[in-house]
Each structure stands twice: as C-alpha cells, then as structure tokens.
Protein backbone atom coordinates (compact mmCIF):
# COMPACT_ATOMS: atom_id res chain seq x y z
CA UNK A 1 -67.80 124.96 -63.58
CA UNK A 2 -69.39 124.60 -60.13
CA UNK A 3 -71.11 121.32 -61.27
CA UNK A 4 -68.32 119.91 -61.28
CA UNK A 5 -67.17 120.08 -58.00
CA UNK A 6 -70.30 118.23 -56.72
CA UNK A 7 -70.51 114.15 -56.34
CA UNK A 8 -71.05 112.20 -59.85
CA UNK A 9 -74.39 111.06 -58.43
CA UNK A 10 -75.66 114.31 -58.38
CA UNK A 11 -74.41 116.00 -61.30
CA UNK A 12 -76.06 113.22 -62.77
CA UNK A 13 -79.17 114.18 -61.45
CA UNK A 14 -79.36 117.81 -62.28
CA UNK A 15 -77.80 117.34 -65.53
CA UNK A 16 -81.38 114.89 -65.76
CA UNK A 17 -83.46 117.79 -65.30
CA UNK A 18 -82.07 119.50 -68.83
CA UNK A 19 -82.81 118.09 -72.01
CA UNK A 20 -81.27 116.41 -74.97
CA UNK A 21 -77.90 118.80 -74.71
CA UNK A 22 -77.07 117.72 -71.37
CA UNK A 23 -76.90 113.84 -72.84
CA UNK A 24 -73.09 113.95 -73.49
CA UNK A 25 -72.27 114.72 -69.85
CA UNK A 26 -74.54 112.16 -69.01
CA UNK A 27 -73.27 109.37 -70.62
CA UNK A 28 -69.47 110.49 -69.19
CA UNK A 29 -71.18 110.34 -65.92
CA UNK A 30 -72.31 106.78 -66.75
CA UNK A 31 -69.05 105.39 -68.02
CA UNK A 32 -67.51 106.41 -64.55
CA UNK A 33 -67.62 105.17 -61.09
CA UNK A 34 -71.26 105.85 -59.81
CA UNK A 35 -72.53 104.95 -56.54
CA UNK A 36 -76.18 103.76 -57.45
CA UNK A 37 -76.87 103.60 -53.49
CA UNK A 38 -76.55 107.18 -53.64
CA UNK A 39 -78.04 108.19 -56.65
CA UNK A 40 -80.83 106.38 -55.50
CA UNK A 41 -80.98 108.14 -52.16
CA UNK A 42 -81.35 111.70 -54.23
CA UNK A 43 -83.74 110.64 -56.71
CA UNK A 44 -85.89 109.48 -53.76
CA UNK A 45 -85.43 113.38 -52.16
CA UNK A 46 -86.45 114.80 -55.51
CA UNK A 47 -89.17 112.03 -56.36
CA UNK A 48 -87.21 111.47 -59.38
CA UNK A 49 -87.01 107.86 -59.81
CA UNK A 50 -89.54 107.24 -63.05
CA UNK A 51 -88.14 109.59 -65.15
CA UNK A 52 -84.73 109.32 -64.25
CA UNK A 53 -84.73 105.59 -65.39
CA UNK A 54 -86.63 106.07 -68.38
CA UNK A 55 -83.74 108.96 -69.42
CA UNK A 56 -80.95 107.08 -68.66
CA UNK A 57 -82.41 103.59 -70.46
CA UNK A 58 -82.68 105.70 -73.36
CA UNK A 59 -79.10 106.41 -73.54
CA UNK A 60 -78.14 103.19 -72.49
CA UNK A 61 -80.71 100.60 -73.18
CA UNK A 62 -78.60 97.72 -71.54
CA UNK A 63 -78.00 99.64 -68.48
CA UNK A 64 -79.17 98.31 -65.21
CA UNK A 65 -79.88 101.07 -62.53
CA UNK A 66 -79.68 98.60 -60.26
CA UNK A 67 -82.65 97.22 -57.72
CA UNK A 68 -83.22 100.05 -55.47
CA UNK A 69 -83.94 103.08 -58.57
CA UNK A 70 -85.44 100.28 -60.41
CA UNK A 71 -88.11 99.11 -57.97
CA UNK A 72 -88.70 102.85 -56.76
CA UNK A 73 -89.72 103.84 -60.07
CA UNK A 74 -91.68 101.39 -59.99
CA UNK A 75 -93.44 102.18 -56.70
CA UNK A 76 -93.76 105.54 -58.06
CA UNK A 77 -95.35 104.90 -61.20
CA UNK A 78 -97.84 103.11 -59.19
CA UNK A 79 -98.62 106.19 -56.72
CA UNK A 80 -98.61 108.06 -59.50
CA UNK A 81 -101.34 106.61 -61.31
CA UNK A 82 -103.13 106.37 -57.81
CA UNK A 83 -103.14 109.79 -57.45
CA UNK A 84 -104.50 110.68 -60.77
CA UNK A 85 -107.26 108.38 -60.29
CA UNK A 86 -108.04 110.44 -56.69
CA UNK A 87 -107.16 113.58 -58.36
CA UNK A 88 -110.04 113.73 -60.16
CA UNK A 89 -112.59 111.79 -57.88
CA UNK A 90 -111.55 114.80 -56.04
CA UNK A 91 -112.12 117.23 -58.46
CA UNK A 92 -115.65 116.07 -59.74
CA UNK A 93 -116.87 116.31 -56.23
CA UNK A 94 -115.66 119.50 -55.64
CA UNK A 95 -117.16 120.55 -59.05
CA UNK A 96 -120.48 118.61 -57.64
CA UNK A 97 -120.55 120.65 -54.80
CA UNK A 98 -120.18 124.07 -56.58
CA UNK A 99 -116.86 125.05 -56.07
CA UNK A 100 -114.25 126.14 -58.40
CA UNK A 101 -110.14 125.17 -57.19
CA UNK A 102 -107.16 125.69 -58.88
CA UNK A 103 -104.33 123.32 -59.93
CA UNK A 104 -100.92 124.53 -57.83
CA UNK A 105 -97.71 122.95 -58.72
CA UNK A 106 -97.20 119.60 -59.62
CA UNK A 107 -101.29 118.84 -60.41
CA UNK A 108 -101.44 121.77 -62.39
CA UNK A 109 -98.07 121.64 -64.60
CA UNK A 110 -99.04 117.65 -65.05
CA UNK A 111 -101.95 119.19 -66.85
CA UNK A 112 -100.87 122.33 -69.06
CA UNK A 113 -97.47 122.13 -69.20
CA UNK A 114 -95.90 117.98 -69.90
CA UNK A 115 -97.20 115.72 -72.14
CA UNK A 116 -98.10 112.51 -69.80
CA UNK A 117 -99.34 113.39 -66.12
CA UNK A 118 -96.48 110.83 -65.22
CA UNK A 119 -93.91 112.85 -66.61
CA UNK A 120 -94.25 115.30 -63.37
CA UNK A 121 -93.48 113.09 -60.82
CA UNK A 122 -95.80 114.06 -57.07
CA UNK A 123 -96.73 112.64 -53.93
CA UNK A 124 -99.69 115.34 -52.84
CA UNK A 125 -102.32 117.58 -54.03
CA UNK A 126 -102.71 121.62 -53.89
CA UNK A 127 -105.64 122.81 -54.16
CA UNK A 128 -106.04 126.61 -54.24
CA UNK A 129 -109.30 127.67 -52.96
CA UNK A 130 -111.27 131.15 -51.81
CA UNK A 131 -111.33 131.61 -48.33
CA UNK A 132 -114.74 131.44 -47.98
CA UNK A 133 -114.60 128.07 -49.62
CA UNK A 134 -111.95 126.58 -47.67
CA UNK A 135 -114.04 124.82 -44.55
CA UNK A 136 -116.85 123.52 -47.08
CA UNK A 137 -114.27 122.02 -49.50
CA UNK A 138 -112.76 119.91 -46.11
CA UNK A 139 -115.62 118.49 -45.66
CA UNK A 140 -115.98 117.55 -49.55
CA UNK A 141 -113.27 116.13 -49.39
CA UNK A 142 -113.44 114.05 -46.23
CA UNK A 143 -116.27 112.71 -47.42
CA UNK A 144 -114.46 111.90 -50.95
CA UNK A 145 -111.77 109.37 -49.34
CA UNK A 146 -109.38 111.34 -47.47
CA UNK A 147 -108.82 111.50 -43.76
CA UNK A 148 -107.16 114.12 -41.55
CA UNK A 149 -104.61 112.16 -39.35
CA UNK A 150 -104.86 114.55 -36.15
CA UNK A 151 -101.76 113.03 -34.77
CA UNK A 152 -99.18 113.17 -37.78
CA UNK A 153 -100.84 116.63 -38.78
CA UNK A 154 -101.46 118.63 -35.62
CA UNK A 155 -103.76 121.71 -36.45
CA UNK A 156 -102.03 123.94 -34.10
CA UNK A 157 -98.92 123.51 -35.83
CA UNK A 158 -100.91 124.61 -39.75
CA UNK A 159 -102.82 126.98 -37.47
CA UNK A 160 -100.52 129.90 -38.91
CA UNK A 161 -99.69 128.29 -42.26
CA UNK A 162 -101.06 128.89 -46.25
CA UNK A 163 -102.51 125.83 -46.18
CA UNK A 164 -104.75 123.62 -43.86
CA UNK A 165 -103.47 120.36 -42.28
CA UNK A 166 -102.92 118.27 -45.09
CA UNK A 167 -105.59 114.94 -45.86
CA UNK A 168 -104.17 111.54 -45.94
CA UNK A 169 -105.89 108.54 -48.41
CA UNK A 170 -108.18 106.86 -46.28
CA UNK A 171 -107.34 103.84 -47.98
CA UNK A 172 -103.47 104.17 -47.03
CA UNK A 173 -101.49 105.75 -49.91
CA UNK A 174 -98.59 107.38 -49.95
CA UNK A 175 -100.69 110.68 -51.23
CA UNK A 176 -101.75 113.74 -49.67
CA UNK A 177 -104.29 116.70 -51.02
CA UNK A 178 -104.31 119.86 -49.29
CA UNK A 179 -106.08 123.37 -49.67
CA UNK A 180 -104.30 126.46 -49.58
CA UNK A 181 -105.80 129.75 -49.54
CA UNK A 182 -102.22 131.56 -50.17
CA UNK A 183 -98.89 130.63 -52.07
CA UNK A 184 -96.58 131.10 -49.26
CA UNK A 185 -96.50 131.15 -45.73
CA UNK A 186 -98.36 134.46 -44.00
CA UNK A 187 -95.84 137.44 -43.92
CA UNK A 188 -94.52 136.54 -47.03
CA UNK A 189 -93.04 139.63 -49.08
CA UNK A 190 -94.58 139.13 -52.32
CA UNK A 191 -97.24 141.01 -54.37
CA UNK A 192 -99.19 137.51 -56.00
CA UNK A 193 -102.22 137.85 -54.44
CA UNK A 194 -103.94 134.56 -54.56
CA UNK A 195 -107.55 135.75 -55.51
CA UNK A 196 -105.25 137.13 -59.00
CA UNK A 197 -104.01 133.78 -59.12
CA UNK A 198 -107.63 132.32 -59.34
CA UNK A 199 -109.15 134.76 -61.33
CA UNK A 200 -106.56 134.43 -64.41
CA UNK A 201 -106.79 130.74 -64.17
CA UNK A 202 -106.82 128.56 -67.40
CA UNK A 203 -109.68 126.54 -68.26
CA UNK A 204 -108.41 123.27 -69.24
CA UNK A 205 -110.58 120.01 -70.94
CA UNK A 206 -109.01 116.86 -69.30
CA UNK A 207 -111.08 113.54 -70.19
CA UNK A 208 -114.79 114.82 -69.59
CA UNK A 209 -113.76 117.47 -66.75
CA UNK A 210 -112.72 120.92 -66.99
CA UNK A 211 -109.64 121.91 -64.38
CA UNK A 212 -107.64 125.16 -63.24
CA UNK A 213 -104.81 125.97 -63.51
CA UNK A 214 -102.85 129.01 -63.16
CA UNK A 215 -101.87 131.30 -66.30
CA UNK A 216 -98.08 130.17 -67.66
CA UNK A 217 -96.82 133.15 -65.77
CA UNK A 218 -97.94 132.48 -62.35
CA UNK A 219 -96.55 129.06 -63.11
CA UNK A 220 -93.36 130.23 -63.47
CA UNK A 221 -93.49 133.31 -60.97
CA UNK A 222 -94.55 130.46 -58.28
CA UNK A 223 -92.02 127.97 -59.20
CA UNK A 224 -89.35 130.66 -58.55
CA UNK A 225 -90.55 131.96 -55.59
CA UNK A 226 -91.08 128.38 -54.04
CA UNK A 227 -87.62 127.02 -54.71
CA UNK A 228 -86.02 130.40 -54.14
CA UNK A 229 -87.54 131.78 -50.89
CA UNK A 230 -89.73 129.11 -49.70
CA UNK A 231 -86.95 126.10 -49.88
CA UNK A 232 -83.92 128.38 -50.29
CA UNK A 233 -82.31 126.78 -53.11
CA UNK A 234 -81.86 123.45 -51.32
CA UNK A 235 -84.78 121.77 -52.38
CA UNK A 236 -86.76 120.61 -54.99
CA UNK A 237 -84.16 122.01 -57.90
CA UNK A 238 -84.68 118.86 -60.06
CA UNK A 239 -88.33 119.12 -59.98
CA UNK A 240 -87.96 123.31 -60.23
CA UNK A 241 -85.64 122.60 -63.47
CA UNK A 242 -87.51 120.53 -65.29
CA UNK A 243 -91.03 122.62 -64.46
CA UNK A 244 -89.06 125.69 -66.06
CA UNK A 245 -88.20 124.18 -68.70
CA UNK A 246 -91.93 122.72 -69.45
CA UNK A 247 -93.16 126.12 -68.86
CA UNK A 248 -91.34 127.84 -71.30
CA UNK A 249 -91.35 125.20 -73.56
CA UNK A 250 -95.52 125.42 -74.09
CA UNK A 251 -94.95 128.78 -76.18
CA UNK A 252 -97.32 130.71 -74.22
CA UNK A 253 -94.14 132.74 -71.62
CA UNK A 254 -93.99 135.92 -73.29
CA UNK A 255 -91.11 137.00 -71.20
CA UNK A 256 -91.60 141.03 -71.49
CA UNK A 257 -94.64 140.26 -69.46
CA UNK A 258 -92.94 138.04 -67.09
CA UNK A 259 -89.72 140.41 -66.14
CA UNK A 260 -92.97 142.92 -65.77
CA UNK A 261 -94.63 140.32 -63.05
CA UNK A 262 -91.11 139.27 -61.40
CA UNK A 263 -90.47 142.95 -60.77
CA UNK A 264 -94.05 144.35 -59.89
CA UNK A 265 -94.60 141.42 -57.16
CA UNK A 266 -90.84 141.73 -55.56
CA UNK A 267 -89.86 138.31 -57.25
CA UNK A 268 -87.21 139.58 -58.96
CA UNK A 269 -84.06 138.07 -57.64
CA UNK A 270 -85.74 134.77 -56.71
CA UNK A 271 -86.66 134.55 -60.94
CA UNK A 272 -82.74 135.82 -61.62
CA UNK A 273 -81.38 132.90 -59.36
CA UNK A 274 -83.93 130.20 -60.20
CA UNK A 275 -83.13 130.66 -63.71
CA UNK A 276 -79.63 131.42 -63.57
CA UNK A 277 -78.89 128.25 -61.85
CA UNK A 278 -81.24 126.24 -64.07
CA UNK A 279 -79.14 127.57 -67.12
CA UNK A 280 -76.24 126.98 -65.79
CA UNK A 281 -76.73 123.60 -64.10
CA UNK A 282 -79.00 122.01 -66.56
CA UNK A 283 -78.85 123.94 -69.67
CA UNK A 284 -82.19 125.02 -69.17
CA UNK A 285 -82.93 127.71 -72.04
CA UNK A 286 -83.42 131.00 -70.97
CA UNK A 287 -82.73 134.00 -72.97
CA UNK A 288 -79.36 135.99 -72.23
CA UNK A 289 -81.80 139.12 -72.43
CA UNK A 290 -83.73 138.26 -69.15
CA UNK A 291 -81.40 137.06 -67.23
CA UNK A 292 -79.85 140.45 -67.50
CA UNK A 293 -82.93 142.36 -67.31
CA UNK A 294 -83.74 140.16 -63.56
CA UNK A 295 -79.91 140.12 -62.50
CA UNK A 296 -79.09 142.15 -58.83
CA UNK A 297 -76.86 144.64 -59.01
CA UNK A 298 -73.43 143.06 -58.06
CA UNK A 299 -70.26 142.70 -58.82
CA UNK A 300 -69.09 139.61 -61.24
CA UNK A 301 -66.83 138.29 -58.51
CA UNK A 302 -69.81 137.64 -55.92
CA UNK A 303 -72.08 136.19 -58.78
CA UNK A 304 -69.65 133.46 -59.52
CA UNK A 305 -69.23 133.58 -55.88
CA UNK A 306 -72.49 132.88 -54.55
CA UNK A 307 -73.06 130.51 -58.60
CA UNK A 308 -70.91 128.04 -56.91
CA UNK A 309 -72.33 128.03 -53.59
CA UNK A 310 -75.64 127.97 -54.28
CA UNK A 311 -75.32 125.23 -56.63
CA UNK A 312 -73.06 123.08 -54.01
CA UNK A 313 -76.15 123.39 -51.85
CA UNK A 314 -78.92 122.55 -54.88
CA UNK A 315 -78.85 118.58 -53.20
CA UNK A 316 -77.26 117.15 -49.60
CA UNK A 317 -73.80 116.16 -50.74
CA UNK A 318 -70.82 116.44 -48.59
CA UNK A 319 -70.17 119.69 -50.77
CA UNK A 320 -73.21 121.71 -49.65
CA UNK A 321 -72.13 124.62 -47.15
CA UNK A 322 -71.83 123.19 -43.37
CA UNK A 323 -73.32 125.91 -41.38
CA UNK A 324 -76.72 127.38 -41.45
CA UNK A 325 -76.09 130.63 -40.14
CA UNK A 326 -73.23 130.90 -43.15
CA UNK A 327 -75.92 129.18 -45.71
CA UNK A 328 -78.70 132.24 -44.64
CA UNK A 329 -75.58 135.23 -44.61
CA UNK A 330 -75.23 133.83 -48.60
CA UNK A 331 -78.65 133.40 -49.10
CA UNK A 332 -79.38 137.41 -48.03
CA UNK A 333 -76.41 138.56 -50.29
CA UNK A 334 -77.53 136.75 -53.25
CA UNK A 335 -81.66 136.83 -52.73
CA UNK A 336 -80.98 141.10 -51.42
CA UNK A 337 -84.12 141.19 -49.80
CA UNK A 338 -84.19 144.70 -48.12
CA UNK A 339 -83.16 146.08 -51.80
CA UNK A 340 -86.05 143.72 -53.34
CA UNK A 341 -88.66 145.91 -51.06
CA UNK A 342 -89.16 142.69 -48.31
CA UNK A 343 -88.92 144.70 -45.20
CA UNK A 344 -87.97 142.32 -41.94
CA UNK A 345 -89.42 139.19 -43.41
CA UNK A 346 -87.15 136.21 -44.48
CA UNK A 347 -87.78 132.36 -45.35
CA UNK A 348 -86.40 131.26 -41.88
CA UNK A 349 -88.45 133.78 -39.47
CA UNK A 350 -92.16 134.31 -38.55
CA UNK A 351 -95.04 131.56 -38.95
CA UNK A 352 -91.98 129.46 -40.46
CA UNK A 353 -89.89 129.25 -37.27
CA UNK A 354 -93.39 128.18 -35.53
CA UNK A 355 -94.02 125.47 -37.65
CA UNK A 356 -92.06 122.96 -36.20
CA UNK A 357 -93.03 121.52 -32.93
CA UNK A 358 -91.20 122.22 -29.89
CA UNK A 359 -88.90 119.34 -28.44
CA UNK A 360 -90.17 117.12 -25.49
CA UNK A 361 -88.18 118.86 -22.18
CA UNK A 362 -86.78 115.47 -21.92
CA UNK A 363 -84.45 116.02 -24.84
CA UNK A 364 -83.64 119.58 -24.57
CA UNK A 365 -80.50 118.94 -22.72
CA UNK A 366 -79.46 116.23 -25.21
CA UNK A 367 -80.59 118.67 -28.24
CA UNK A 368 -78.22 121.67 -26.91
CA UNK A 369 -74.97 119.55 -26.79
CA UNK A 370 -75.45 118.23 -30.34
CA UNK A 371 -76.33 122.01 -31.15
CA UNK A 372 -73.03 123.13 -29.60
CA UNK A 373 -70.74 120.44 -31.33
CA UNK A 374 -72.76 121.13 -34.60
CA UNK A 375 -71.23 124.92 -33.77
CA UNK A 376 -67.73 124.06 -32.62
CA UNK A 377 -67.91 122.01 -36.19
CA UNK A 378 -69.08 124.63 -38.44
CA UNK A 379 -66.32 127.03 -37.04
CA UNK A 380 -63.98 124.88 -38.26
CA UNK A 381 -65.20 123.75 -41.56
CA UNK A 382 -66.70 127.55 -42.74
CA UNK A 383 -63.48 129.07 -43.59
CA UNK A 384 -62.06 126.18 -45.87
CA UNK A 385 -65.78 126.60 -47.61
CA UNK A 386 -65.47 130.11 -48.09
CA UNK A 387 -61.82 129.37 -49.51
CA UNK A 388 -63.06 127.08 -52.28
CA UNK A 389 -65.16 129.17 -53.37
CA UNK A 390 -63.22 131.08 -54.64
C-alpha cells in the first residue's frame, strides 16, 4: 500500500480525513513512535489542528498531543469562531446593499455540507460574485471591517488572477475574504462557467440570514478540480478528503449526474484521481462504478504507478518526488490533459507563472546557484524515485 511508505505522522493525518474505518490504523499509528513536532508541522499546512485533536482524544481520551497541536487547536478554534462572526457581518451588508454572493469552498461546505461550521476548519473567505458586482462589493466590504494591505497584496500581481487582492481584518486577524468572479485562474481548461455556478446556487436559512451556496455537484466538481489542477495533488488533500466525504455524505450526489458534469466540463481525470486517492488513502466511500466510469485509459501498471507517487506527494515528507520537472512529467501522464480536451494550458503556465513576483536583481545571482545545485540534486535522487516506485 503506498500509505505506507510515507512518515507515521502523515499517514496519521490522511488516515484523519476518513471516518470511523480508518480508526484501527489510527490507533497502530498511536501506539508507535510519533514525532508530535512533525505532526504538528502538517496539521498546521492543512489547518487541521481542531479536528485532528478532537479525533484522536476520542480514541484515546488520556492522550496528550502534546503543547504545540494542543495550543494550535486552540488558536484555531478561536479564528474560527472569529471568522464566523465576520462571515456574516459580511454577508448582511452585502445583502444590505443588494447584492447576491455565493459561498465557495470552505464557507460554503461549513454551511450545507458538516454539521458544526467548526468542523471545516478555514482561514479566508470566497466570495463568488457577478462581474458587474465585483468593484461595488469592495467597497462594501471595506467599509464592513476589512482592509486591503497594498503592500502584502500587490494588485499588479492579482491583476491577471480569478480573484481580486484579497482583504485583511482591519482589526488584525488571521482571516482573509476575497471575491472571485471565476473558479480558477484565467486560461483555465474547464467548462464551469461561473455565472452556472451562481445561478444553480442553494438557498440556505442560517440563523435569520439566507446564504449561497453552490449545488452538491459543483461542490464536488470544484473540490476536484482545485486539488487536482489548481494545487496538483500536493495540497490541501486533508481538507479535499474530508470535503468529499461531507459531500457525498448529505444524500443529495446523484452520481449519474455527476460523471455527466465531470465529463461535459473536461474534469474528468481530475474527479478519477481526487477520488481514487481519497478511497484509497482515507477510505473515503466512493462507488467502484464511478471510479471506473471517470478512470483514463491506461494500463494497470502506470495506475499503481503514478497511485504511489501521487500519494508520496499528497504532504511534504522526505518521500514526496524531489524534482519538479519529474513531479509535472507524472502529473501530465496521470491528469492526460491533451486527451481531456485542455489544449496548451497546464496548472504551472500562463497567469500562474505571473503570479509570483519577480526576484530583487540583487539576488538573482544567489537564486541561480541554489537553482543549479537544486538540479545537480534532483539528477541524482530521480532515478532511485522512479525505482521505488515500482
């Protein structure tokens, strides 16, 4: 099993994003060696500290995750309640001023698809709004408590991007809101059209406020597509797991219907390996029948291939695959893109390379000899990867 090759700490972890079933390999976990340093460090990267602690307490009451999960869950909690409380100061202004937004991600599965708006652990906001709407809602919303921190958040650098620059809390939190007018970065391959998006949006009563969110198969068509072409499989698969899982836990996936959407907006492979690995890492269910209806035409060889290293890359370990260029080679025969209908563009090209700022000339020299050991490195270490893959 691939899982197995990766550190305790984060088997651990994954295996947290699965429910009750995965408890046995838990509790092995537990009664070995476990560097809580470490586990701590990966929690923090997937923001899951709060639920982590509360899972593994109730297989081991007595157990102390020692100071550093314990007091970030803590922390978290706090935020978390914090950003609730601006959520929907947020929301009712918005809704003062006329304007309709949608619940992306984390603020809209808190809502429709868990039972506590804890249980989805977040540090920021989406907002999906027309693009009419998008300059008026700023201003809302700098006039509801948030602040755009021109220095942290350059506009040139969003200038290209889905979303505007995102807002800070005015009063210093560790939150965020911002407004998107798309899903994914501009050039993306998919056929999701964000005014769809919007107009099949769920009505939903929270407290004395109605709030979007996206229909159950958006949910899930976005949650694949994020984790499998927006972060490449090598972020966020503890949150994606456990928002799969919530999804098709509410009853209302009719999977026909979603195999349907996968294939008709050119999300089909990033649904077969989000789901694949979920199954297979966390015991996520998801029936035999649609995994085979979303599965790429290959061989069973270079699916357990790229299984194992796509799941040594799911966190940072000393496992994951040491070069990039071999990481995006894997990544292009798993995802297929030119047979998924996604012409030139790829995660890692267009508005995405032009995101990040350009280093100051001052470090260019220092930046190309760490760039050509990082090389001289990876043409050492690729071919023993490739070997244990097999």
């Amino acid at each position: 099993m691939s899982l197995s090759s990766l550190p305790g700490e984060a088997q651990l972890l994954l295996l947290a994003a699965g429910g009750p079933s995965t408890d046995p390999a838990i509790l092995r976990l537990l009664d070995g060696a476990l560097d809580w340093n470490r586990l701590c460090h990966l929690a923090e990267l997937e923001q899951a500290a709060p639920v982590l602690v509360e899972r593994l307490r109730c297989l081991q009451p007595a157990l102390d995750p020692g100071t550093g999960l314990r007091r970030m869950a803590q922390v978290m909690t706090f935020n978390q309640q914090l950003l609730r409380q601006r959520l929907y100061r947020t929301l009712d202004a918005l809704d003062g001023a006329g304007m309709d937004v949608v619940l992306l991600k984390g603020a809209g599965l808190a809502h429709s698809a868990y039972a506590r708006f804890t249980d989805r652990p977040m540090a920021d906001i989406d907002l999906l709004v027309a693009p009419e709407c998008v300059a008026p809602a700023r201003e809302v919303l700098l006039a509801s408590g948030w602040i755009h921190n021109r220095d942290r958040r350059p506009e040139d650098v969003y200038r290209q991007h889905h979303h505007l620059p995102p807002l800070d809390d005015a009063a210093g939190a560790p939150i965020s809101v911002e407004l998107h007018t798309d899903i994914c970065l501009p050039g993306h391959p998919f056929r999701l059209p964000p005014e769809a998006v919007r107009r099949r949006a769920r009505r939903i009563q929270v407290e004395e406020r109605t709030v979007l969110v996206p229909d159950a198969h958006h949910q899930l068509l976005h949650a694949c597509i994020h984790f499998a072409w927006g972060h490449q499989m090598t972020r966020g698969a503890w949150r994606t797991f456990r928002d799969l899982a919530a999804i098709a836990g509410t009853g209302q996936v009719d999977w026909d219907r979603f195999i349907t959407l996968a294939r008709e907006s050119r999300g089909t492979t990033c649904c077969f390996w989000t789901l694949y690995l979920a199954r297979a890492v966390a015991a996520i269910e998801v029936p035999a029948p649609v995994l085979q209806a979303l599965r790429p035409s290959m061989t069973e060889l270079l699916l357990r291939t790229l299984e194992r290293h796509f799941t040594l890359g799911l966190l940072p370990t000393a496992a994951s695959c040491p070069s990039v260029r071999l990481r995006n080679m894997m990544w292009r025969l798993g995802l297929q893109p030119e047979r998924s209908g996604h012409g030139d563009a790829l995660p890692w090209s267009g508005s995405r390379r032009n995101f990040h700022r350009a280093a100051p000339q001052g470090g260019r020299l220092a930046s190309a000899v760490q760039r050509l050991a990082r090389h001289a490195s990876h043409a050492v270490h690729s071919p023993r990867y490739l070997l244990n893959l097999r």
